[in-house]
Protein backbone atom coordinates (compact mmCIF):
# COMPACT_ATOMS: atom_id res chain seq x y z
CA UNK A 1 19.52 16.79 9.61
CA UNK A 2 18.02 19.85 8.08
CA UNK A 3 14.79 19.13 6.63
CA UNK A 4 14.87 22.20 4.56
CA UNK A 5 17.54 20.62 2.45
CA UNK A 6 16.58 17.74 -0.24
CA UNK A 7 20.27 17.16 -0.39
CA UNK A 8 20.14 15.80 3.38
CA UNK A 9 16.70 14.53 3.18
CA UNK A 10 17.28 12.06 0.02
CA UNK A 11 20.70 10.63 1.67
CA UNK A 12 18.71 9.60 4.87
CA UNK A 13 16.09 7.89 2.44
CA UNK A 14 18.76 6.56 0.24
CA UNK A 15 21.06 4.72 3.20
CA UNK A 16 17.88 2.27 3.86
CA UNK A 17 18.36 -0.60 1.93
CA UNK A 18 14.39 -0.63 0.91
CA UNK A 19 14.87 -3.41 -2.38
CA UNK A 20 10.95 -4.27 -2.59
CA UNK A 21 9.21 -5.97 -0.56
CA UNK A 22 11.78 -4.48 2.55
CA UNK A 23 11.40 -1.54 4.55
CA UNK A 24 15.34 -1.17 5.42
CA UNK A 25 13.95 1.47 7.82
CA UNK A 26 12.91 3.82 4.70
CA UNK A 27 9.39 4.75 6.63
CA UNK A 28 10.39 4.57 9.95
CA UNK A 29 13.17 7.83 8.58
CA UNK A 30 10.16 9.46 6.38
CA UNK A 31 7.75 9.22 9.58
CA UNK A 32 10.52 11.03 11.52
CA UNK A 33 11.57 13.57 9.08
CA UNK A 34 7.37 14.11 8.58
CA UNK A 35 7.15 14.37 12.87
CA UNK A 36 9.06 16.91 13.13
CA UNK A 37 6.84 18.56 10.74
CA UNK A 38 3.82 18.62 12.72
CA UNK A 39 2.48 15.34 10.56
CA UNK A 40 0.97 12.67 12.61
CA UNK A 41 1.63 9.12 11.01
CA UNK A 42 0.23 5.46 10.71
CA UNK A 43 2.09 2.74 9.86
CA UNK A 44 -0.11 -0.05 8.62
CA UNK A 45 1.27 -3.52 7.08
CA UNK A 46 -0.76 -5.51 4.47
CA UNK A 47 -0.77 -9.25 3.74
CA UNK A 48 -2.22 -11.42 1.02
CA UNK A 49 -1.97 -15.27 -0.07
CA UNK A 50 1.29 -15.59 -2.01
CA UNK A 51 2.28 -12.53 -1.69
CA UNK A 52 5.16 -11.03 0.89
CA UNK A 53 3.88 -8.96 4.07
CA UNK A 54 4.43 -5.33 3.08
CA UNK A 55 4.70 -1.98 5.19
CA UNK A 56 2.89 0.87 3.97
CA UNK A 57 2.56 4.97 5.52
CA UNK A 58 -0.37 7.35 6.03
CA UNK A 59 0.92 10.73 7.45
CA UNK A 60 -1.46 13.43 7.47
CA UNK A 61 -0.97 17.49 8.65
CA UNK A 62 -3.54 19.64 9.49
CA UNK A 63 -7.34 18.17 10.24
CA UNK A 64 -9.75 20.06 7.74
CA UNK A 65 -9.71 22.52 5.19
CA UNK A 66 -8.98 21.58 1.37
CA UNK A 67 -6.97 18.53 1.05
CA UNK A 68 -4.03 17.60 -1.32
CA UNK A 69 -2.69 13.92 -1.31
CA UNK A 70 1.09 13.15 -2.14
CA UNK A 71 1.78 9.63 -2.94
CA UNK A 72 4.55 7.82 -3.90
CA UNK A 73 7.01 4.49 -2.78
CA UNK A 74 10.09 4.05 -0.33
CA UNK A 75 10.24 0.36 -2.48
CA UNK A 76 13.41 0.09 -4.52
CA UNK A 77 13.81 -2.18 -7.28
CA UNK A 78 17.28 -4.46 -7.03
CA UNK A 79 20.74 -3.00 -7.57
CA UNK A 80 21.77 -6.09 -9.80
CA UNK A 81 25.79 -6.56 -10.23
CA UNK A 82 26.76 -4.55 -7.30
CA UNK A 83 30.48 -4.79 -8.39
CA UNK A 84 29.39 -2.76 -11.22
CA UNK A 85 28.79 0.16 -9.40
CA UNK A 86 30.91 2.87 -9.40
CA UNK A 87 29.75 4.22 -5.98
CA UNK A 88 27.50 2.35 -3.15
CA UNK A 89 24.32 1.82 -3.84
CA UNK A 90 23.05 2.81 -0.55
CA UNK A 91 25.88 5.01 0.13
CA UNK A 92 24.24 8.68 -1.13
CA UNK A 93 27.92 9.37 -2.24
CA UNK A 94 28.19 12.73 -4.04
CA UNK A 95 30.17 12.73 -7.04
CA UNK A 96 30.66 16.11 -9.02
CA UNK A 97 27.14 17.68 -8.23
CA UNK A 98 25.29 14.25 -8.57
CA UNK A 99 24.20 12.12 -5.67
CA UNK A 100 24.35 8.37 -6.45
CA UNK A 101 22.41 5.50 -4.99
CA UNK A 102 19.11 2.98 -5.58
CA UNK A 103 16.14 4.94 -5.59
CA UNK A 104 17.51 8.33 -6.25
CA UNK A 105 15.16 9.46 -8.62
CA UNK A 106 12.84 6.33 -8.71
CA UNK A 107 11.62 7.55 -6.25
CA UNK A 108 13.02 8.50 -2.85
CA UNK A 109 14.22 11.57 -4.89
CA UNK A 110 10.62 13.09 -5.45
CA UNK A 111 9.65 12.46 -1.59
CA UNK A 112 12.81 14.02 -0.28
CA UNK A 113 11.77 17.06 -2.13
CA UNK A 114 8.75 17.01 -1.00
CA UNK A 115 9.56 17.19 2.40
CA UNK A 116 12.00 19.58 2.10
CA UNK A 117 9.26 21.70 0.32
CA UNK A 118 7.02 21.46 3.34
CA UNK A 119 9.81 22.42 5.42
CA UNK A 120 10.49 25.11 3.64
CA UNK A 121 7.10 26.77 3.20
CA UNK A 122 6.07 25.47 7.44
CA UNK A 123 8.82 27.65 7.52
CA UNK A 124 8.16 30.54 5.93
CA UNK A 125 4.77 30.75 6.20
CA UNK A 126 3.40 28.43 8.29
CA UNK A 127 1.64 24.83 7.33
CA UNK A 128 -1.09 25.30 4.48
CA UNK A 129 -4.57 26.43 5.52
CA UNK A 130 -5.91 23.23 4.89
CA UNK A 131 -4.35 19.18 5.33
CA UNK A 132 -1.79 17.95 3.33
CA UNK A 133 -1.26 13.95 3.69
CA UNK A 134 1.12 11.69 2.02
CA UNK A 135 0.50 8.30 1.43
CA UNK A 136 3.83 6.02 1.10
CA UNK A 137 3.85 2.46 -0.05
CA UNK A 138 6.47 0.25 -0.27
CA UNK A 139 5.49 -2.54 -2.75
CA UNK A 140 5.18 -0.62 -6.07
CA UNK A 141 8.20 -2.13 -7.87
CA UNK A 142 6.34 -5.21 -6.29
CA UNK A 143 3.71 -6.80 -7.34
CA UNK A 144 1.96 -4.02 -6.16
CA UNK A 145 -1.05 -5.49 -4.18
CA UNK A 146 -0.30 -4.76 -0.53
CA UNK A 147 0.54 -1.14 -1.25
CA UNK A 148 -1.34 1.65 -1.98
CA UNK A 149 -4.64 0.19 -3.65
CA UNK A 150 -5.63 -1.28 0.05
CA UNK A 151 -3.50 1.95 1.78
CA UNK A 152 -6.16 3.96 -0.42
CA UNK A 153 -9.18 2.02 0.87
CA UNK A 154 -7.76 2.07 4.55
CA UNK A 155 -8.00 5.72 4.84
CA UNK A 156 -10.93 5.90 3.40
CA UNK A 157 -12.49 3.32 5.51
CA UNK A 158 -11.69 6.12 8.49
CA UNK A 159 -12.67 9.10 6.83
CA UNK A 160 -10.09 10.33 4.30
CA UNK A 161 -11.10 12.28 1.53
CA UNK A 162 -8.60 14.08 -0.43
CA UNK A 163 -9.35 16.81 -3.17
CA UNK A 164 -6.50 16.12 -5.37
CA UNK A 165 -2.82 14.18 -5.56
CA UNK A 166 0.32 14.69 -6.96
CA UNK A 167 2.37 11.39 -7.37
CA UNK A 168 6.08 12.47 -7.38
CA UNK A 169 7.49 9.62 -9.98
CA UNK A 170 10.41 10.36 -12.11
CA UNK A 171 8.38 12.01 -15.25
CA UNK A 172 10.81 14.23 -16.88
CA UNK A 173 12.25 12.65 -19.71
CA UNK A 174 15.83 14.88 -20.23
CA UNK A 175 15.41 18.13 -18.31
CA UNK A 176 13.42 19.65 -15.49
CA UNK A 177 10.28 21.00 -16.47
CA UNK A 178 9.71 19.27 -19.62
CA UNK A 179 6.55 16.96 -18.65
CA UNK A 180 3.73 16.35 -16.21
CA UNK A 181 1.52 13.58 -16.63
CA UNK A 182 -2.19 13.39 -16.85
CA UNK A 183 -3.20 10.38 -17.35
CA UNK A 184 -1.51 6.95 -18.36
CA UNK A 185 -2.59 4.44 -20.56
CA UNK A 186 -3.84 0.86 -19.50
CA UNK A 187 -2.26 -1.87 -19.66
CA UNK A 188 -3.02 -5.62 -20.55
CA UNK A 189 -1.24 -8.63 -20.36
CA UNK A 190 -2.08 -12.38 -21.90
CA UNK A 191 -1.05 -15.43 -22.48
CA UNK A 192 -1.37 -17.37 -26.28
CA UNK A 193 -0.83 -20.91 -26.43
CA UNK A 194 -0.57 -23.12 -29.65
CA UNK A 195 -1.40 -26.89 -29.88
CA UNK A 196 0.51 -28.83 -32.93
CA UNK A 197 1.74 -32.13 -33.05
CA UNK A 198 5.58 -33.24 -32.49
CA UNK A 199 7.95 -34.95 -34.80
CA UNK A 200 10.59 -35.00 -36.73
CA UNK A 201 11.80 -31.94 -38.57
CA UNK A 202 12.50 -34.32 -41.77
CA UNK A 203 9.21 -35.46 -41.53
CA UNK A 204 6.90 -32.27 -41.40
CA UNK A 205 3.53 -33.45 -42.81
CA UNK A 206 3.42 -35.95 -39.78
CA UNK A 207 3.56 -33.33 -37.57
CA UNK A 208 1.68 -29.81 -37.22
CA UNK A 209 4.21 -27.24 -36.38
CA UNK A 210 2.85 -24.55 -33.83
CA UNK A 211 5.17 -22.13 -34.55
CA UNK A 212 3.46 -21.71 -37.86
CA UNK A 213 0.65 -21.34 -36.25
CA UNK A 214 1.44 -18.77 -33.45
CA UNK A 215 3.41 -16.56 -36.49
CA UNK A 216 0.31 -16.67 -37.92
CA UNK A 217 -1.97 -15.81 -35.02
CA UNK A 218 1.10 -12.88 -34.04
CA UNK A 219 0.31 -11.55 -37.44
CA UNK A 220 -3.05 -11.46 -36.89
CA UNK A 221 -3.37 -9.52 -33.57
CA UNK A 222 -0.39 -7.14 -34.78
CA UNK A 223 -1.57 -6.12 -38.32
CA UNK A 224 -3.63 -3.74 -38.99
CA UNK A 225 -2.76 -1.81 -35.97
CA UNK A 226 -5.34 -1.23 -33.20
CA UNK A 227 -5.47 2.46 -33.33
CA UNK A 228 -4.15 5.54 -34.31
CA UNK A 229 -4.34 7.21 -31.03
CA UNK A 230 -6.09 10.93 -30.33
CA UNK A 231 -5.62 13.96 -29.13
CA UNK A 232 -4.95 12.96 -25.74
CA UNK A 233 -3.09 9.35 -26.05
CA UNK A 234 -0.63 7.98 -28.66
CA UNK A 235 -1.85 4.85 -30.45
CA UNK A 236 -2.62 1.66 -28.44
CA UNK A 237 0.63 -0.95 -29.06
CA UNK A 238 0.67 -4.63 -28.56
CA UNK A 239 4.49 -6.54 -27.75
CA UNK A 240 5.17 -9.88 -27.55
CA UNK A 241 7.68 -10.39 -24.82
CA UNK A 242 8.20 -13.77 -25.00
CA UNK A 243 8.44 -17.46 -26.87
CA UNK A 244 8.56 -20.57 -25.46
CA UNK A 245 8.36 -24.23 -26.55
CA UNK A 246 10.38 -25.83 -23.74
CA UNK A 247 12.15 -27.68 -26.53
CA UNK A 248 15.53 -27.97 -26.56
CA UNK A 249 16.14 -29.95 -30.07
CA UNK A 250 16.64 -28.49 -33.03
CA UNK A 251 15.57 -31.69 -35.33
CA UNK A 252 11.87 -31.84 -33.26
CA UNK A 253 9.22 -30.25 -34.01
CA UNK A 254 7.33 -29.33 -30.91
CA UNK A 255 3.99 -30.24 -29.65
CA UNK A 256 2.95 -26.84 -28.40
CA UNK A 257 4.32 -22.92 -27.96
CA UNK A 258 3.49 -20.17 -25.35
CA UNK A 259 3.63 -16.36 -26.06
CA UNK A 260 2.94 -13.90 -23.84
CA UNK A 261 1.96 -9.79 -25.02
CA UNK A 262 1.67 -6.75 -23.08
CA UNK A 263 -0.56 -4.07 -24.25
CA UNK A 264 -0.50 -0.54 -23.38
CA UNK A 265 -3.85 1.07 -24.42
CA UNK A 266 -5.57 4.34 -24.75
CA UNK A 267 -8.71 5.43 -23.76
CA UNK A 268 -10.33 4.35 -27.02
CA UNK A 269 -10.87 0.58 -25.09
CA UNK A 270 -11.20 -0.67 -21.77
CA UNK A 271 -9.48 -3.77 -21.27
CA UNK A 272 -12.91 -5.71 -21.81
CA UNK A 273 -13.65 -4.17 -25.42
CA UNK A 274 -9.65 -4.73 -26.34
CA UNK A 275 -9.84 -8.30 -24.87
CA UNK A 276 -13.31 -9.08 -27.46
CA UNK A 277 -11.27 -7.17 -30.12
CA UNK A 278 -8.27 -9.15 -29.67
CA UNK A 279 -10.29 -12.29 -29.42
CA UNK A 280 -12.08 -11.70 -32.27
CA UNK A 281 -8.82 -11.22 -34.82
CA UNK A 282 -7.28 -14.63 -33.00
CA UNK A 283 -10.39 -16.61 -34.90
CA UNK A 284 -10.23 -14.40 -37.87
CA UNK A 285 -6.91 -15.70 -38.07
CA UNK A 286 -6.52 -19.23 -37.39
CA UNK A 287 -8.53 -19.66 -40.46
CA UNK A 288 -5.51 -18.29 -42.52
CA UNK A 289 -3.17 -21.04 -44.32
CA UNK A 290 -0.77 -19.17 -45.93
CA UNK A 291 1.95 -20.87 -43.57
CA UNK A 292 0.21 -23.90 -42.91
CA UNK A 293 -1.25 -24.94 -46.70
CA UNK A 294 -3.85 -27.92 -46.21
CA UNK A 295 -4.24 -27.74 -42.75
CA UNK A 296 -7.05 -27.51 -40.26
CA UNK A 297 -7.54 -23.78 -38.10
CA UNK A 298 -4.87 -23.08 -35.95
CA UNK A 299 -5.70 -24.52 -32.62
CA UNK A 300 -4.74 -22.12 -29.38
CA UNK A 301 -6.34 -21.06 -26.42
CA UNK A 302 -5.95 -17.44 -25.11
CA UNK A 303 -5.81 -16.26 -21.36
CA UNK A 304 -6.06 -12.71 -20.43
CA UNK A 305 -4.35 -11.43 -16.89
CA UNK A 306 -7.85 -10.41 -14.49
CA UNK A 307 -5.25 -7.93 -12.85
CA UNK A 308 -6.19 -5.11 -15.86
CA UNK A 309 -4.87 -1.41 -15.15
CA UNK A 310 -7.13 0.82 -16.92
CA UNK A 311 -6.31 4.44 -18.78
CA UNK A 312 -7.45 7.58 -17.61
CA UNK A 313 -7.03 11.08 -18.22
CA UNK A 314 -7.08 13.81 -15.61
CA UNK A 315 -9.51 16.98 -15.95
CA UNK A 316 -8.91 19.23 -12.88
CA UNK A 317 -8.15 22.19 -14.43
CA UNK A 318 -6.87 23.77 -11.51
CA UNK A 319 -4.69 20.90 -10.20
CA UNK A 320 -3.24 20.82 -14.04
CA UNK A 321 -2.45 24.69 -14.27
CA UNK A 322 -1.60 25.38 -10.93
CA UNK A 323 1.61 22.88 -10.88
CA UNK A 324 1.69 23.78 -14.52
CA UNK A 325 2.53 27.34 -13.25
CA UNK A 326 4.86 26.53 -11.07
CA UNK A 327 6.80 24.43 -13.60
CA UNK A 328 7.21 27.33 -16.11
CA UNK A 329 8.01 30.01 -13.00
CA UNK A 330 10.85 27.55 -11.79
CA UNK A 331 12.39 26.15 -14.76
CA UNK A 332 11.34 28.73 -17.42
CA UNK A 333 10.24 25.84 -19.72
CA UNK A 334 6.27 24.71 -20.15
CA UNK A 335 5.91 21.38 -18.90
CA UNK A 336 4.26 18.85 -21.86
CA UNK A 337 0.91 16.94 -20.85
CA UNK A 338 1.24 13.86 -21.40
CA UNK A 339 -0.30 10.22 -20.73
CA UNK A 340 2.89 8.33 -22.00
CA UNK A 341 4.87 5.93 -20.36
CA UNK A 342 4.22 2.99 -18.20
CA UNK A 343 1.32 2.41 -15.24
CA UNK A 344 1.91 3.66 -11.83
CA UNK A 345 0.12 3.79 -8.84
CA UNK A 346 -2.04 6.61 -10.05
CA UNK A 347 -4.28 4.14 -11.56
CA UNK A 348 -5.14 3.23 -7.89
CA UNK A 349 -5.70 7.21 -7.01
CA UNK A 350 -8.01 8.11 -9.69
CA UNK A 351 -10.43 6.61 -8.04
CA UNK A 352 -10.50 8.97 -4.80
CA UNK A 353 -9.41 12.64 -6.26
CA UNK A 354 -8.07 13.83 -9.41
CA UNK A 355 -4.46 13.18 -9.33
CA UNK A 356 -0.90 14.69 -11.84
CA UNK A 357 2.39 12.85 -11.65
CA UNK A 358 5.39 14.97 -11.54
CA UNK A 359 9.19 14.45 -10.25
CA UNK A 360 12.89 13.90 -11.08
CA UNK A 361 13.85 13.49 -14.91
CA UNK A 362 14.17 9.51 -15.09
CA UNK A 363 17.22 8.91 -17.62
CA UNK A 364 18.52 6.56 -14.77
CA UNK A 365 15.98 4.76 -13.06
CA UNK A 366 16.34 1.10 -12.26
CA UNK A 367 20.40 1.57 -13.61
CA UNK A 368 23.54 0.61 -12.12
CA UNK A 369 24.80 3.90 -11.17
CA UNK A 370 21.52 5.39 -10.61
CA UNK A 371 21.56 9.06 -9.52
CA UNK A 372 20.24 12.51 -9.78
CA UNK A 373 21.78 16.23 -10.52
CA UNK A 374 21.92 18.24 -6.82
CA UNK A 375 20.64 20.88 -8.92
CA UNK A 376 17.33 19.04 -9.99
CA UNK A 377 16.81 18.29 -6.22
CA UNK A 378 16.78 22.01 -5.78
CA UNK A 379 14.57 22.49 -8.79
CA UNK A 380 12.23 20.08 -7.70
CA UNK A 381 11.77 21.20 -4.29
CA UNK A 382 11.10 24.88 -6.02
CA UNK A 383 8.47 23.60 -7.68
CA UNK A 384 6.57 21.95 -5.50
CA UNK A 385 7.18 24.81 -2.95
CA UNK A 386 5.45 27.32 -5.20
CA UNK A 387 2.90 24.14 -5.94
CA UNK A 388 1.81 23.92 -2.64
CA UNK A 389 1.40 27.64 -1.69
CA UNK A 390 -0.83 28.49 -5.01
CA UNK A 391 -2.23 25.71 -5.10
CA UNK A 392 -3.74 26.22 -1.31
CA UNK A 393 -4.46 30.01 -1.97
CA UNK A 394 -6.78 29.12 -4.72
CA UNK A 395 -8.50 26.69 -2.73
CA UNK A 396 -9.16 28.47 -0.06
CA UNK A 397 -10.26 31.38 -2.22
CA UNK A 398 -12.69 29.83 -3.88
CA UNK A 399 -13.82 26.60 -4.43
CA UNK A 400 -14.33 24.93 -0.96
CA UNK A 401 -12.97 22.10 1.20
CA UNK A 402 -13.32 18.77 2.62
C-alpha cells in the first residue's frame, strides 16, 4: 500500500467491517498505516454498565513542540438492506471515479486523507516541527460514551495537551470547499407525558382525552418560537419525533400519551436556562382550554435527557484562517463558517483545545450506496497538506508550544 495515496488508504479502512460498536480490524489497519509513519500508538478499550465494550486509538508523532489534534471515528453506522446495494458495502469497489462502501465519507474518508497528507508532507519535508496526534474512536455512531469523551480524559490523565484539533467529519454540504465548522449547536432531548382518563370514544365527557391535552401542551412549547438566532447560530428549533399511546383501538380513548422532542439550540441558552424556559411555557399552557372546554389543567409530567450536548463556538483565529487558507488555495472557493448541523464529537474536544471540523462533502452519509468522488479524496488530502505545513510554520514562528 502506498500511504501517499487516499485512494489506497480509504479501501484498506473501508474493507473492515467496523458497523458500531465493532472494530472489524479498522484500528488495528490505521495503527499500521500511522507506524509506518513514525507515529507510536495506544490502543485502549472502554467499558460502561449497559453499554458494549468499545476500542478506541491514541497515536501520537513527534514528543514536543506545538501540538495539533486530529480526531475522528473508524465506527460505521449499519448498511441496512444490503441487497439494495449496488456495489459491496465493504468492498471499496470503484465505479466511474467514485469509490463505494460504508463509511466512505462518514468518516473513514476524512482519516484516509489525513494520512495520506502526512505521508505526503513526512515526505517532502519531513514530519512537522512539533507533534501531531490523532485520536480515533470507534463508538460515535454509538451511543457515544466509551469513545472519545473518556479517550480525551485518558490522554490527559498522562500528559496530553494539544493546542488545537481538526475533526475530519463530512462538512461540505455539495462541493469541496464550501464549509468549515466552528461551532455546533446543543442539543436536548425530553420526554412529555400526558395523564387523561380512558373510555369510550362515544362517550367523551366520561373520559379526558390526552391527546387534547399534549396538542395543547405541543402548541405551547412550539409557538412563539424560542429565538431568532444571531450572528453566529441560526434560530434554536424544537421537533417532536414521536407519539405514542400504546393503543391500538380506534373507538378508546386512551388513558395516557408519550412524546418525545429534540432540540437543537444556540448559544443564546444552555440546556439548563432552555430546560426552565421550556418548563415554564408547559404550565403556562396546561391552563389553556381551548381544546379541552370545562376541564381541569392538563396533567403531564416532563423528563429532560441528563446526557445534554452543549453549543459552542470556536475563536482561534489562527486555527480558523489558517485551514481557511488552505480551503480557498485548493478549491478556489471560500469555505462558509458555520455552526449548523448536528452534534459531533467536537463537543467532547472543546474542552481541551480549540477545535474546526472539516472533511468530505456529506450528500451520502449513512445511504445505501454510500460513496465519495476520487477527486474529493485528492482535494481533501490537498487541503489538509497545505493545513498542516502553514499551520506548523506559524506556530513555530510565533506563538509558542506545548
Amino acid at each position: 500500500m502506498t500511504l501517499t495515496d487516499p485512494t489506497q488508504t480509504l479501501a484498506a479502512l473501508i474493507r473492515c467491517p467496523s458497523v458500531t460498536p465493532e472494530d472489524g480490524g479498522a484500528l488495528e489497519t490505521l495503527g499500521a498505516m500511522l507506524g509506518e509513519l513514525g507515529f507510536s500508538n495506544d490502543r485502549v478499550t472502554f467499558c460502561d454498565t449497559g453499554t458494549p465494550d468499545v476500542d478506541n486509538l491514541y497515536s501520537r508523532l513527534g514528543s514536543d513542540g506545538p501540538h495539533l489534534m486530529f480526531a475522528g471515528h473508524t465506527d460505521v453506522v449499519p448498511v441496512g438492506d444490503e441487497e439494495a446495494w449496488t456495489r459491496s458495502p465493504f468492498g471499496a469497489d470503484i465505479v466511474d471515479g467514485e469509490m463505494y462502501g460504508r463509511g466512505a465519507v462518514d468518516m473513514k474518508g476524512g482519516i484516509a486523507c489525513f494520512v495520506s497528507a502526512l505521508a505526503r508532507l513526512i515526505a517532502r519535508r519531513g514530519a512537522p516541527k512539533g507533534s501531531v496526534s490523532l485520536l480515533i474512536t470507534g463508538d460515535e455512531e454509538g451511543p457515544s460514551i466509551n469513545g472519545t469523551e473518556k479517550l480525551l480524559a485518558y490522554a490527559a490523565g498522562k500528559g496530553e495537551r494539544w493546542d488545537a484539533a481538526v475533526v475530519g467529519e463530512p462538512t461540505n454540504p455539495d462541493r469541496m470547499g464550501d464549509m468549515i465548522k466552528i461551532g455546533r449547536r446543543g442539543s436536548l432531548s425530553g420526554t412529555l407525558t400526558v395523564e387523561g382518563v380512558q373510555g369510550h370514544a362515544a362517550y367523551p365527557h366520561l373520559a379526558d382525552n390526552p391527546l387534547r391535552g399534549l396538542v395543547t401542551l405541543m402548541d405551547g412549547l412550539l409557538d412563539p418560537p424560542l429565538d431568532t438566532g444571531n450572528d453566529r447560530f441560526p434560530p434554536t428549533n424544537l421537533e417532536f419525533t414521536s407519539i405514542d399511546t400504546g393503543n391500538k383501538a380506534t373507538n378508546v380513548i386512551p388513558a395516557r400519551t408519550t412524546a418525545r422532542f429534540n432540540i437543537r439550540f444556540n448559544d443564546i441558552w444552555t440546556g439548563e436556562s432552555l430546560a426552565a424556559e421550556l418548563r415554564g411555557r408547559l404550565e403556562q399552557a396546561a391552563k389553556q382550554i381551548r381544546l379541552r372546554p370545562g376541564r381541569d389543567p392538563v396533567r403531564y409530567t416532563v423528563e429532560f435527557d441528563p446526557r445534554v450536548s452543549p453549543s459552542f463556538l470556536t475563536r482561534d483565529d489562527q486555527l480558523i484562517e489558517t485551514l481557511s487558507a488552505a480551503v480557498s488555495e485548493a478549491t478556489g472557493r471560500t469555505p462558509a463558517l458555520s455552526t449548523t448541523g448536528g452534534t459531533s464529537d467536537a463537543r467532547f474536544i472543546k474542552n481541551y483545545c480549540p477545535v474546526v471540523e472539516f472533511g468530505l462533502v456529506g450528500q451520502t452519509m449513512h445511504m445505501v450506496d454510500e460513496r465519495v468522488a476520487l477527486a474529493d479524496l485528492e482535494s481533501l488530502t490537498g487541503i489538509y497538506e497545505l493545513f498542516l505545513e502553514r499551520w506548523f510554520e506559524h506556530r513555530c514562528s510565533g506563538a509558542g508550544a506545548r
